[in-house]
C-alpha atoms as a PDB file:
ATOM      1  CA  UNK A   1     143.483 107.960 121.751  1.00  0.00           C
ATOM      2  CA  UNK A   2     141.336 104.851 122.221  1.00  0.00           C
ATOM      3  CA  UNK A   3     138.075 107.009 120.790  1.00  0.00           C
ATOM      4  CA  UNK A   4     140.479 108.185 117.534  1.00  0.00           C
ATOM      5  CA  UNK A   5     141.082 104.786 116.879  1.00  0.00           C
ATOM      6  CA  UNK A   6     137.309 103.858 117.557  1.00  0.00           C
ATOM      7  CA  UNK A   7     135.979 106.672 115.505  1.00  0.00           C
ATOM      8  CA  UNK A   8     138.759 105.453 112.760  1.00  0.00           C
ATOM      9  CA  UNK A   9     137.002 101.845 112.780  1.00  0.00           C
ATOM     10  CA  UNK A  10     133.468 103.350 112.616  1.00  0.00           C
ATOM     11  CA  UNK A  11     134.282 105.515 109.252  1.00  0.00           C
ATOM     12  CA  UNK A  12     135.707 102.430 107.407  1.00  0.00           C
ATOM     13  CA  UNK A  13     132.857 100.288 108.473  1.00  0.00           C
ATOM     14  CA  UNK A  14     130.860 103.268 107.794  1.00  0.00           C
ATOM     15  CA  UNK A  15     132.238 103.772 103.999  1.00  0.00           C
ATOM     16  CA  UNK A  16     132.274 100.148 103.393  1.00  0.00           C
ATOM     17  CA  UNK A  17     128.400  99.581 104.286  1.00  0.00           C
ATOM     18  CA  UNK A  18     128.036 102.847 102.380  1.00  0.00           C
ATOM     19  CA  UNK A  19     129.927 101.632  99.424  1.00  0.00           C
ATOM     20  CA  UNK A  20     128.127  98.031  99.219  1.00  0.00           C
ATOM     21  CA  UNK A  21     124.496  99.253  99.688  1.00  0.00           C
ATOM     22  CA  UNK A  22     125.102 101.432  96.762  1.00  0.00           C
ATOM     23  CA  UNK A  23     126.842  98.794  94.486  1.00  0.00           C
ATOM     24  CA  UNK A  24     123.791  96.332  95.481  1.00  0.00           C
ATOM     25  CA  UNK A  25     121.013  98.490  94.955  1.00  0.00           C
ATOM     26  CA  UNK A  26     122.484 100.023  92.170  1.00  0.00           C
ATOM     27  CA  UNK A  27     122.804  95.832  90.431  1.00  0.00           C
ATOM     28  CA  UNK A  28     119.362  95.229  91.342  1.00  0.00           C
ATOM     29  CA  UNK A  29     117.606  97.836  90.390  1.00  0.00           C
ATOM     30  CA  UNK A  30     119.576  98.454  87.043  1.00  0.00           C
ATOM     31  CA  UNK A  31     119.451  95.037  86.193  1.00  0.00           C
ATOM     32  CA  UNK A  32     115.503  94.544  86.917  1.00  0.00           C
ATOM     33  CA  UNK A  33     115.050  97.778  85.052  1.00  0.00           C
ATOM     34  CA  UNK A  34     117.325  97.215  81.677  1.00  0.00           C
ATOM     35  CA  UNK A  35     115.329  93.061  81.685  1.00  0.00           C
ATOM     36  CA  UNK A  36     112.270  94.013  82.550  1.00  0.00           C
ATOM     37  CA  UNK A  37     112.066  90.597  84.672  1.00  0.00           C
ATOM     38  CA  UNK A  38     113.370  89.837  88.265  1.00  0.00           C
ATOM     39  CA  UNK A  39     116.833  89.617  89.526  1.00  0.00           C
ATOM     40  CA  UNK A  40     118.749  86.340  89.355  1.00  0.00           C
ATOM     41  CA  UNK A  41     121.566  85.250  91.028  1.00  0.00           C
ATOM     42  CA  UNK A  42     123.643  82.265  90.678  1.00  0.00           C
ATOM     43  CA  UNK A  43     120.514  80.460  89.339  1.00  0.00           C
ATOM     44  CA  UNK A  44     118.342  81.682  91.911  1.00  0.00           C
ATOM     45  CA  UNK A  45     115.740  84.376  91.174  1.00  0.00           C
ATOM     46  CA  UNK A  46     114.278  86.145  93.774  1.00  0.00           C
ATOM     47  CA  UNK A  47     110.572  87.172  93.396  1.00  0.00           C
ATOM     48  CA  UNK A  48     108.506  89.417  95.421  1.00  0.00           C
ATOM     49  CA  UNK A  49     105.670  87.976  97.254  1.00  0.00           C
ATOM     50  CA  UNK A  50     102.270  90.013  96.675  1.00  0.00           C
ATOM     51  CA  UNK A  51     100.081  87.744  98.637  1.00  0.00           C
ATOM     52  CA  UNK A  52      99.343  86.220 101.940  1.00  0.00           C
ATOM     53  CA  UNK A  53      98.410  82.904  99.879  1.00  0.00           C
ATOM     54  CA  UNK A  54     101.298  80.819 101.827  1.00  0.00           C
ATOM     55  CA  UNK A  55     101.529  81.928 104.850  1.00  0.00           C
ATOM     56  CA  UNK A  56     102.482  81.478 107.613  1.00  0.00           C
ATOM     57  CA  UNK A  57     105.769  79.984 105.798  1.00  0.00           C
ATOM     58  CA  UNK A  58     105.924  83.012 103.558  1.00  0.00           C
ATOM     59  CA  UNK A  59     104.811  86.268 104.864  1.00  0.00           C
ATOM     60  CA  UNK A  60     103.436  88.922 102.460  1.00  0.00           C
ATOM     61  CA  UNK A  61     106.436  91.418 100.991  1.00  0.00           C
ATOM     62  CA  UNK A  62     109.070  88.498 101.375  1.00  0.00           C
ATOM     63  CA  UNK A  63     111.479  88.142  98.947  1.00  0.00           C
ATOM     64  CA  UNK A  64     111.688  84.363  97.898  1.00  0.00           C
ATOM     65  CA  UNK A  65     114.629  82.855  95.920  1.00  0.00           C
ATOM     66  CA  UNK A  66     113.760  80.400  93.535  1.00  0.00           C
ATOM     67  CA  UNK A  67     115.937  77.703  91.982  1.00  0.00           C
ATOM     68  CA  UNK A  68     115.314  78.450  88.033  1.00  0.00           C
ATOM     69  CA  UNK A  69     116.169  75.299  85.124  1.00  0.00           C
ATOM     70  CA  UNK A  70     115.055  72.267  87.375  1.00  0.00           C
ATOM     71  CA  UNK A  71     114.246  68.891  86.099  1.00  0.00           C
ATOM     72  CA  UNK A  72     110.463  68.545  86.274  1.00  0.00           C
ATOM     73  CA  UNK A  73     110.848  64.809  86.743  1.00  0.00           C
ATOM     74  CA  UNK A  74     112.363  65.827  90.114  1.00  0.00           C
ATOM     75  CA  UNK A  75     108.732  67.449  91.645  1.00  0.00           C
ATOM     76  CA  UNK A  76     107.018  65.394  93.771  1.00  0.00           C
ATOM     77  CA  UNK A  77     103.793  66.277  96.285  1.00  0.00           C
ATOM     78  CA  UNK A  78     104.946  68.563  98.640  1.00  0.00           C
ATOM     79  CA  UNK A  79     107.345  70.989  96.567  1.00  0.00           C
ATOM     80  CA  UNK A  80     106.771  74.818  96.004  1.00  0.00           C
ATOM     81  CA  UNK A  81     107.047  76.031  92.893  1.00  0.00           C
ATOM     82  CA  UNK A  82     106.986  79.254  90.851  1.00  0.00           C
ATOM     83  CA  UNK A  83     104.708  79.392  87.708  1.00  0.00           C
ATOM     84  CA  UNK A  84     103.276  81.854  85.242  1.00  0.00           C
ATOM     85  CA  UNK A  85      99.457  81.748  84.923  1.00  0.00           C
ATOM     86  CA  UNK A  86      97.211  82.455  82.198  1.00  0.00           C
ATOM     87  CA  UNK A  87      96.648  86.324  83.739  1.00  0.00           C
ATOM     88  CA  UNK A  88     100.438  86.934  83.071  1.00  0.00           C
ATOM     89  CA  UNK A  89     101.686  86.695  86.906  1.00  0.00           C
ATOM     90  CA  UNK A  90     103.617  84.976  88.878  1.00  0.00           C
ATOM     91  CA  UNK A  91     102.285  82.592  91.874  1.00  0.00           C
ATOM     92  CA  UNK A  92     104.104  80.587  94.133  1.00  0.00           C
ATOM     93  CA  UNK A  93     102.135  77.720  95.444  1.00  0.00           C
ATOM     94  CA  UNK A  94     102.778  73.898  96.998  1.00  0.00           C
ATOM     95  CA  UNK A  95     102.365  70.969  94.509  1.00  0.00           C
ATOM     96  CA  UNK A  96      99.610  68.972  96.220  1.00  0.00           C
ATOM     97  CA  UNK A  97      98.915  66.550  93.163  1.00  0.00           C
ATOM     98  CA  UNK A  98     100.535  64.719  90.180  1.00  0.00           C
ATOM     99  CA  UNK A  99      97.884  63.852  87.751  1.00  0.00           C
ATOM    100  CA  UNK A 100      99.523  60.297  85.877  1.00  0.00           C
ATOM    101  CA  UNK A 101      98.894  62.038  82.618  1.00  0.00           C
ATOM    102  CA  UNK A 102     101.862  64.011  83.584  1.00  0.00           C
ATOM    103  CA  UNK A 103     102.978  67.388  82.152  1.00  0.00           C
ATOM    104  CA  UNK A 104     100.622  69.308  84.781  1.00  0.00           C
ATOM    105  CA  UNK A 105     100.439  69.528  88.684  1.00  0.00           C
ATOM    106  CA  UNK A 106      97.594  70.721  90.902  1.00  0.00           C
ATOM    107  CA  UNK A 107      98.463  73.757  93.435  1.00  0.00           C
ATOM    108  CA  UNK A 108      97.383  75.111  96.276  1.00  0.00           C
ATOM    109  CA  UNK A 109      98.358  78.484  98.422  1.00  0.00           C
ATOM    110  CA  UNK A 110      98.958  76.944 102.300  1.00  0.00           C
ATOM    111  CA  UNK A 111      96.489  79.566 103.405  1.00  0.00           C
ATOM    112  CA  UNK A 112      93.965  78.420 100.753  1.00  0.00           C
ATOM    113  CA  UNK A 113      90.342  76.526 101.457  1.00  0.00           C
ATOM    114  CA  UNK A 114      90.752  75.151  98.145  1.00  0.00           C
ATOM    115  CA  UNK A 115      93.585  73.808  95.250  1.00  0.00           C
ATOM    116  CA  UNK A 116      93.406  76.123  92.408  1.00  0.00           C
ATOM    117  CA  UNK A 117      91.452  76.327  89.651  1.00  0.00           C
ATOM    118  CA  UNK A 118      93.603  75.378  86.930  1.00  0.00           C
ATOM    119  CA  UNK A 119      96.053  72.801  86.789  1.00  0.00           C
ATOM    120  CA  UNK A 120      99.526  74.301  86.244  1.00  0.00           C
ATOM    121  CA  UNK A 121     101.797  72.925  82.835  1.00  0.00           C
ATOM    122  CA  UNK A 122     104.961  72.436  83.151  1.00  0.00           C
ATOM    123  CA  UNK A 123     106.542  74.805  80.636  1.00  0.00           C
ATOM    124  CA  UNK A 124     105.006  77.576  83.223  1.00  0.00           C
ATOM    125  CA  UNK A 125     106.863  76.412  85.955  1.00  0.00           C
ATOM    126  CA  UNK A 126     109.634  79.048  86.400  1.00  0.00           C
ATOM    127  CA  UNK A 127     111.200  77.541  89.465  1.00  0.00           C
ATOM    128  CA  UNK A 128     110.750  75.867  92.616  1.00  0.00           C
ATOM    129  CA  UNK A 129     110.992  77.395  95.860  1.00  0.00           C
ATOM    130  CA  UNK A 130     114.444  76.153  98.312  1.00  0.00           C
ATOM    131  CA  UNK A 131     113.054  77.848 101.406  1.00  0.00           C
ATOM    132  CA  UNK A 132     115.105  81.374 101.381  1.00  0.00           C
ATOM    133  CA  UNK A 133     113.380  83.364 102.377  1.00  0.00           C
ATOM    134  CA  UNK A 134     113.993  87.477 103.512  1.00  0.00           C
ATOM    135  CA  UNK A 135     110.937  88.732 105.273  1.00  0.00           C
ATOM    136  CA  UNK A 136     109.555  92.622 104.459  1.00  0.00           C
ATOM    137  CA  UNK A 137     112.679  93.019 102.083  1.00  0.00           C
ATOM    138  CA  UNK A 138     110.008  92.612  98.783  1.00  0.00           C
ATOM    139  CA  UNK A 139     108.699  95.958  99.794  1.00  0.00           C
ATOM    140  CA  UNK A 140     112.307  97.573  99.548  1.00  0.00           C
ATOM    141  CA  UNK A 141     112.444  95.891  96.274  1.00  0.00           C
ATOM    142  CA  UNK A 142     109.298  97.336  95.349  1.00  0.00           C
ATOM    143  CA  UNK A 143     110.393 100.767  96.689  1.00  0.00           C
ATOM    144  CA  UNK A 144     113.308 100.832  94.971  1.00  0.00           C
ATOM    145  CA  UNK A 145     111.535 100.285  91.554  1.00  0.00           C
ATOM    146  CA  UNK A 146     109.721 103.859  92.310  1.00  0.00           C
ATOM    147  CA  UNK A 147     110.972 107.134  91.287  1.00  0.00           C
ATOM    148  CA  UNK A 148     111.466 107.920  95.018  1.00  0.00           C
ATOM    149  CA  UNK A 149     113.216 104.501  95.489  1.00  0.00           C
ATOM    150  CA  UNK A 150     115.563 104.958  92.929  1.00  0.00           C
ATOM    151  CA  UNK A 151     116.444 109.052  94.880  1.00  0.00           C
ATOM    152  CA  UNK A 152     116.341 107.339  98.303  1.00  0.00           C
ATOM    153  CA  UNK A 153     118.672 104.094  97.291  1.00  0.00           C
ATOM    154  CA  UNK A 154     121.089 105.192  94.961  1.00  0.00           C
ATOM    155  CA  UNK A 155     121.274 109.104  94.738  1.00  0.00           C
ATOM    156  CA  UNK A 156     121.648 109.681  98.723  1.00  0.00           C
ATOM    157  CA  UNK A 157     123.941 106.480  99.455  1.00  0.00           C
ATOM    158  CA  UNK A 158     126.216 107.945  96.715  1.00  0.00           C
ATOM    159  CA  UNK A 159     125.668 112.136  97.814  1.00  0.00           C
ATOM    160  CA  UNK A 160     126.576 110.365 101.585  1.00  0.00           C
ATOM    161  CA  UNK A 161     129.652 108.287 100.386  1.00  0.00           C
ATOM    162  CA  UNK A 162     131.137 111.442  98.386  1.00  0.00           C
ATOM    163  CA  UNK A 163     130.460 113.742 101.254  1.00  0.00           C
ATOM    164  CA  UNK A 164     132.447 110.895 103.893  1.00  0.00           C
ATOM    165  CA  UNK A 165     135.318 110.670 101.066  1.00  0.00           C
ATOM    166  CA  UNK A 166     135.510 114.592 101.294  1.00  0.00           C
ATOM    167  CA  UNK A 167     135.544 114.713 105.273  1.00  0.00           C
ATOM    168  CA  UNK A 168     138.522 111.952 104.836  1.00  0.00           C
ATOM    169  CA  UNK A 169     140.463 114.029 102.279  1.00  0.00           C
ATOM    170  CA  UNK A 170     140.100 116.998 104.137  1.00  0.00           C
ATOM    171  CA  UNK A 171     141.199 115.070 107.416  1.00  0.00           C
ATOM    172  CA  UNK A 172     144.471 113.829 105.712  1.00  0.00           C
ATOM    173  CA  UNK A 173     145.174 117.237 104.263  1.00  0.00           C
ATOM    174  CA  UNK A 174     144.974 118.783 107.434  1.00  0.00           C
ATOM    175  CA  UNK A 175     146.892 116.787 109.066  1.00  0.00           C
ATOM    176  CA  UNK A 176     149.501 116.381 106.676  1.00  0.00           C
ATOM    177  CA  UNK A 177     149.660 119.935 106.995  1.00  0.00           C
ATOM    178  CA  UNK A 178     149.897 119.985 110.339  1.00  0.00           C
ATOM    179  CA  UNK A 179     152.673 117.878 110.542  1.00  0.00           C
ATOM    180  CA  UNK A 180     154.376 120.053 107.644  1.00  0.00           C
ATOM    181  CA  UNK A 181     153.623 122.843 110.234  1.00  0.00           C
ATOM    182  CA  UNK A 182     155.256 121.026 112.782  1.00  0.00           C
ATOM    183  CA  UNK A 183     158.392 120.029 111.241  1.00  0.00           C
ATOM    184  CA  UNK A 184     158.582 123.490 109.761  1.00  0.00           C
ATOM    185  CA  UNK A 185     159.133 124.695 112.857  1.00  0.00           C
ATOM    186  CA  UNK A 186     161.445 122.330 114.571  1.00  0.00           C
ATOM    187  CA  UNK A 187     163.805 123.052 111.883  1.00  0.00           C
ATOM    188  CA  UNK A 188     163.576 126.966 112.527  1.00  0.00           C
END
């Protein structure tokens, strides 16, 4: 009886997981897909990371969340930010200098010799980095943007969850009747 009841609590947690993978993938990937741009959440956005320009803080394929709408007045030395350059991408790089003429910083990547080339305006800033990070996940992100992705994330999570809801209706049919069965006979 004690392995019923354990198999009982493995399907629920099993349809559960099953249920909130799908729901997840199914926001991210429909939301990144209908915008074009990357997924926010409660401010944040969370942005792939293509390059091993900050590591080791940030490891190639992380997923960063950024805090989107700050107050430029509030960046000081130190900060990482998010900004759009001049080639249309996205970099995320440490502020290591305020020029006084203000409206610009100077970046660098932590693995870099050098601060980069240009200095970066502050209507390019996109966001600045809080220090979430989720190592490896930007390549799931990246996955899931594919046409395979999209099969492996959303169409077999759901095939899996209707197959499990099938096992469980034919579970409860048989054994409800069974137990017709059963009182069927005690009353012959």
């Amino acid at each position: 009886m004690k392995w019923k009841k354990s198999i009982r609590i493995f399907n629920n947690i099993l349809t559960t997981l099953l249920f909130i993978a799908l729901l997840f993938t199914m926001i991210l990937v429909v939301s990144s897909n209908l915008t074009g741009e990357d997924t926010s959440l409660l401010g944040y956005q969370l942005k792939s990371v293509l390059s091993g320009s900050m590591e080791p803080d940030i490891k190639t394929g992380s997923i960063i969340a950024i805090k989107s709408g700050i107050d430029m007045t509030d960046l000081e030395e130190g900060d990482v930010i998010t900004f759009f350059t001049e080639e249309e991408s996205f970099v995320t790089h440490r502020i290591v200098e305020i020029p006084k003429e203000g409206g610009q910083y100077i970046t660098k990547g932590d693995a870099n010799n050098r601060n980069d080339l240009n200095p970066v305006l502050a209507e390019n800033i996109v966001g600045e980095y809080k220090g979430f990070t989720i190592p490896f996940a930007g390549y799931l992100i990246g996955f899931s943007s594919s046409k395979t992705g999209i099969f492996i994330l959303l169409i077999v999570p759901g095939i899996l969850l209707t197959i499990h809801s099938f096992i469980i209706i034919w579970r409860v049919m048989h054994y409800v009747s069974r137990s017709e069965s059963k009182v069927k006979s005690e009353i012959d």
